[in-house]
C-alpha atoms as a PDB file:
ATOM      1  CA  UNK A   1      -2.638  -1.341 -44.599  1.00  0.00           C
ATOM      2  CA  UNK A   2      -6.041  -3.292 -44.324  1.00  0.00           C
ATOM      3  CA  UNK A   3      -5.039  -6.393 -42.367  1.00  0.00           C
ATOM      4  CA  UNK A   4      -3.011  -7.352 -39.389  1.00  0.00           C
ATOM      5  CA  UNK A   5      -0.949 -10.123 -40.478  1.00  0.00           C
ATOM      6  CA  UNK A   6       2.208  -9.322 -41.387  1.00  0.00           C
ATOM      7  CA  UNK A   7       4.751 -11.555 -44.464  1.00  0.00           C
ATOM      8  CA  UNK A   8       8.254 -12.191 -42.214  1.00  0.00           C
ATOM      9  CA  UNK A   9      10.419 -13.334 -45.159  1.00  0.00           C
ATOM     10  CA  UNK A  10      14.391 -14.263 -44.679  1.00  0.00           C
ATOM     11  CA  UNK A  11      14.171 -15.678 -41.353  1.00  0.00           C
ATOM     12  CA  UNK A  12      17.305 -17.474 -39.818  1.00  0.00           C
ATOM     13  CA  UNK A  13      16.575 -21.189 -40.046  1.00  0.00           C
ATOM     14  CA  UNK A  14      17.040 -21.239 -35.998  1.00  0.00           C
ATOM     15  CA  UNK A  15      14.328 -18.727 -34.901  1.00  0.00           C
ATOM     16  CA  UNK A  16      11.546 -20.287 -32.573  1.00  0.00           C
ATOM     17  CA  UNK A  17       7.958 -18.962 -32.492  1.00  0.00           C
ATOM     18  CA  UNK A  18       8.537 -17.668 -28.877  1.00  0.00           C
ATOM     19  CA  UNK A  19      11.142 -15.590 -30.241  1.00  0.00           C
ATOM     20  CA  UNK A  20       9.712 -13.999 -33.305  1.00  0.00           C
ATOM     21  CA  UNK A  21       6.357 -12.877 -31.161  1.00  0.00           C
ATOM     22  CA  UNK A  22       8.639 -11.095 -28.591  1.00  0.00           C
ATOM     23  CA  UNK A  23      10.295  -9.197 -31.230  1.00  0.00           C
ATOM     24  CA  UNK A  24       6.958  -8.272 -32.887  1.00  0.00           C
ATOM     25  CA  UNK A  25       5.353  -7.865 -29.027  1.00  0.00           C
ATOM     26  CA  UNK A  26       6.763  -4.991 -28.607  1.00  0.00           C
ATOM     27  CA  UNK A  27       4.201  -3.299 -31.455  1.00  0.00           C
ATOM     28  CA  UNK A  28       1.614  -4.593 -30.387  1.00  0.00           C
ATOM     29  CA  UNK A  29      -0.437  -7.601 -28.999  1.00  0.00           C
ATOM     30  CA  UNK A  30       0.639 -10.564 -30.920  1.00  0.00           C
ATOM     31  CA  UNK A  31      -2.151 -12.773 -31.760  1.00  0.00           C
ATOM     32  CA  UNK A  32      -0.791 -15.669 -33.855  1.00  0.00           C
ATOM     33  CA  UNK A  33       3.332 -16.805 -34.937  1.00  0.00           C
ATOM     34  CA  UNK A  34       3.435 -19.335 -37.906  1.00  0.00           C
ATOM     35  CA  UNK A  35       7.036 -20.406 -38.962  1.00  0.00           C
ATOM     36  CA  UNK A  36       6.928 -22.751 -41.560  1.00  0.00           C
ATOM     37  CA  UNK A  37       9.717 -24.831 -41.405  1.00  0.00           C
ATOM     38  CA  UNK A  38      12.554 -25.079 -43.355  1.00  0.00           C
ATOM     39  CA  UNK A  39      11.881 -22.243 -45.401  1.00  0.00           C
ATOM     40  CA  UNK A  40      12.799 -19.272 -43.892  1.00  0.00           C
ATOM     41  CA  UNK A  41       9.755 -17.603 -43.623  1.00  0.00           C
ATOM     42  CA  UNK A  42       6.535 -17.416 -41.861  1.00  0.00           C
ATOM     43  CA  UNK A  43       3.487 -15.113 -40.547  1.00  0.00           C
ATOM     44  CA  UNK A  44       3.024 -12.508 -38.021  1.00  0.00           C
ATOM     45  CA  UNK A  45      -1.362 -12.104 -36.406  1.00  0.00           C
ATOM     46  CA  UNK A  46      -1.635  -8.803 -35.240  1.00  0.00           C
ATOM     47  CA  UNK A  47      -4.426  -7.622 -32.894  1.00  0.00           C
ATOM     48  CA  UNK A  48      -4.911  -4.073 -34.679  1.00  0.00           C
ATOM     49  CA  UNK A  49      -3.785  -3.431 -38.289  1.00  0.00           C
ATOM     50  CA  UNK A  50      -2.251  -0.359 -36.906  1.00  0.00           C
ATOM     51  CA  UNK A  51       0.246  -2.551 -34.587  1.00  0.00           C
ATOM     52  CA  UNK A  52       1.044  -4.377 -37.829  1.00  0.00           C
ATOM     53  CA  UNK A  53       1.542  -0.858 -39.720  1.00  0.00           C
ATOM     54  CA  UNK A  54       3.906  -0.154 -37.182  1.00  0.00           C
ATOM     55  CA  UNK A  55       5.822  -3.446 -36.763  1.00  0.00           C
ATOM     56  CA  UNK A  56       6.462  -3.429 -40.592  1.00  0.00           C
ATOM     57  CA  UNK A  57       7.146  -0.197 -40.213  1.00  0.00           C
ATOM     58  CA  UNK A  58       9.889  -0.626 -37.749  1.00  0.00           C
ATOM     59  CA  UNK A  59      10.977  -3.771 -38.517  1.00  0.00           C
ATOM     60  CA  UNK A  60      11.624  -4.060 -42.531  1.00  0.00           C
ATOM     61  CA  UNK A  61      15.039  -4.519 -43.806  1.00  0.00           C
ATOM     62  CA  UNK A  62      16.360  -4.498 -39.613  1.00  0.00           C
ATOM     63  CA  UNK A  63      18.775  -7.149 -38.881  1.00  0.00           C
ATOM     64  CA  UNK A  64      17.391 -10.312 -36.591  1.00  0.00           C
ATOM     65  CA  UNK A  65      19.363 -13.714 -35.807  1.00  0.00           C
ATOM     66  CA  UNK A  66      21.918 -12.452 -38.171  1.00  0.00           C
ATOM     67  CA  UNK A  67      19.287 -11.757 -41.115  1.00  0.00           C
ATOM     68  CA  UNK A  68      17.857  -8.774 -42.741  1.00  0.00           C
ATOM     69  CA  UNK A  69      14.007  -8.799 -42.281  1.00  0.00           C
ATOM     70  CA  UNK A  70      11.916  -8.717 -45.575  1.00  0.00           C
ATOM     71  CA  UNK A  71       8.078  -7.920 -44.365  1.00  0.00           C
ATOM     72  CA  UNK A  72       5.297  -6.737 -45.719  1.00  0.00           C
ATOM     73  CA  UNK A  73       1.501  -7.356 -45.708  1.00  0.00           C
ATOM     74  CA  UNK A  74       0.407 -10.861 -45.911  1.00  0.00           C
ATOM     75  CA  UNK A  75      -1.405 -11.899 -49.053  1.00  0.00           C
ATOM     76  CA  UNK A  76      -3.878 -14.726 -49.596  1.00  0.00           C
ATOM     77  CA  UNK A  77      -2.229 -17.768 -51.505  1.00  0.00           C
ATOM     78  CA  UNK A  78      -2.792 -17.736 -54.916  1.00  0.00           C
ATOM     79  CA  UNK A  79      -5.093 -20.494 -55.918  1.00  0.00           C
ATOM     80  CA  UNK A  80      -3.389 -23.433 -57.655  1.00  0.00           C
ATOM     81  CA  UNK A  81      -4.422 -24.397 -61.093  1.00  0.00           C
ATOM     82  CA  UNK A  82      -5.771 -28.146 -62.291  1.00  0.00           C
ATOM     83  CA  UNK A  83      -5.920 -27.677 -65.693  1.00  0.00           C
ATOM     84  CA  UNK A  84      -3.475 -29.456 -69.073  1.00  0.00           C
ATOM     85  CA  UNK A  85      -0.009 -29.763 -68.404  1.00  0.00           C
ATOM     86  CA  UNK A  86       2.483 -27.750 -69.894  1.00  0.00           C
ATOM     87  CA  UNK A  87       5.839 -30.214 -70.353  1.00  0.00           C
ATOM     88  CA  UNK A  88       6.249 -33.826 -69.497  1.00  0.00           C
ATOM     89  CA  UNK A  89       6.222 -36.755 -71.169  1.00  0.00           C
ATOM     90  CA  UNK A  90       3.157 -36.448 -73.910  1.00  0.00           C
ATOM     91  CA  UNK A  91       1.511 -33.244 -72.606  1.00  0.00           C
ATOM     92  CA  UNK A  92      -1.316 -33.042 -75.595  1.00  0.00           C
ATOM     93  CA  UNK A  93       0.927 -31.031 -77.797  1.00  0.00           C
ATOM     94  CA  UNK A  94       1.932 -28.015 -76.155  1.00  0.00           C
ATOM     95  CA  UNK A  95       5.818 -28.566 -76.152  1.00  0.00           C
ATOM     96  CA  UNK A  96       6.373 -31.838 -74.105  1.00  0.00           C
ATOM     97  CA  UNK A  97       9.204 -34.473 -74.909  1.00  0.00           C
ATOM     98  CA  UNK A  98       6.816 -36.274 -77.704  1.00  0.00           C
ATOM     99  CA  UNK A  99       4.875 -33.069 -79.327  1.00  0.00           C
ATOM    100  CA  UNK A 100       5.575 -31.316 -82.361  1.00  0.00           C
ATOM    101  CA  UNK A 101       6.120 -27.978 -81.012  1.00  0.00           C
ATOM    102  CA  UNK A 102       9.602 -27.771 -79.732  1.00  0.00           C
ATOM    103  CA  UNK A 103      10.323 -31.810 -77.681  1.00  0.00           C
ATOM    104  CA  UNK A 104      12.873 -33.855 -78.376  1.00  0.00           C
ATOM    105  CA  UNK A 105      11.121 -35.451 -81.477  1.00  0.00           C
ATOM    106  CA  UNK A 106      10.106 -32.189 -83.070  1.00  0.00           C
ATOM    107  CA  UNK A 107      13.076 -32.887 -85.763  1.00  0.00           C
ATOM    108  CA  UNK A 108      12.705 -31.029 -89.307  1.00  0.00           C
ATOM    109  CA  UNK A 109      10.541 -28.268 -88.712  1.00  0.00           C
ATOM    110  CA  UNK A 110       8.252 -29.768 -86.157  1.00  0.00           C
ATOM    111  CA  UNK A 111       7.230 -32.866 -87.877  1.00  0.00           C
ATOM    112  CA  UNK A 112       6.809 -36.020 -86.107  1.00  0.00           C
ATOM    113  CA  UNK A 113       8.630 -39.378 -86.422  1.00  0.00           C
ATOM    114  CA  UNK A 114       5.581 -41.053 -87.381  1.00  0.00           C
ATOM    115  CA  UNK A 115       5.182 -38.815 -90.390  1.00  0.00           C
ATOM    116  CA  UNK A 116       8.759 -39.432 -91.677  1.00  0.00           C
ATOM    117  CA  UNK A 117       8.260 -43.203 -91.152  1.00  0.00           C
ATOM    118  CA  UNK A 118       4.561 -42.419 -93.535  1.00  0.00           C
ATOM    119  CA  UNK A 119       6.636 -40.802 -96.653  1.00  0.00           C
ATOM    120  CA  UNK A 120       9.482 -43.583 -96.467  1.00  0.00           C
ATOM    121  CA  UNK A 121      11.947 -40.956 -95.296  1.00  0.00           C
ATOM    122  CA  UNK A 122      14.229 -42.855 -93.316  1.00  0.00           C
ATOM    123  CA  UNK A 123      15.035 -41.914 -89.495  1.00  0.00           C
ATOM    124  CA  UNK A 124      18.097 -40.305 -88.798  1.00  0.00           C
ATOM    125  CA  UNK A 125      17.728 -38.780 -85.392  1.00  0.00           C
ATOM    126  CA  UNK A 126      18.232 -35.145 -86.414  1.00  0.00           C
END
């Protein structure tokens, strides 16, 4: 393991900060607790990495406020992506509701409405 902060995953709604760093304080100096709230998970700052080694050791898959402990080596968060949309409504043709690959007015093989209306086919909704 190369860092010391720890991934707590399926936390019980109820536990505080105070009482996740006295479980993990017995690895280990505990530097830093970060529940976030209301989603049953949070992060564990370990002094050493080889006091989080241990706690993750010990503590993964071990039953706490009624739970079973999922934790493993924290990660950094994945960074998020700005770029084209992929749905919606009118996402630039890549398989919104109005495109011709696969939305609700892809009808007959992917052809649009407007096209139909072009040829004088007449619009059926199918």
């Amino acid at each position: 393991m190369q860092g010391s902060r720890l991934y707590v995953g399926n936390l019980n709604y109820s536990v505080t900060d105070e009482q996740l760093k006295e479980l993990f304080a017995k690895f280990g100096e505990v530097v830093k607790v970060d529940i976030i709230q209301g989603k049953g998970f949070g992060f564990i700052e370990m002094a050493t990495a080889e006091a989080a080694e241990k706690a993750k050791t010990e503590l993964n898959e071990t039953e706490f406020e009624g739970r079973k402990l999922r934790i493993d080596e924290a990660r950094p968060p994945k960074p998020r992506s700005f770029g084209p949309s992929r749905g919606g409504y009118s996402s630039g043709g890549r398989g919104g509701y109005g495109s011709s690959r696969g939305g609700y007015n892809s009808k007959r093989g992917g052809q649009r409405r407007d096209n139909r209306r072009e040829r004088g086919t007449r619009d059926r909704g199918y």
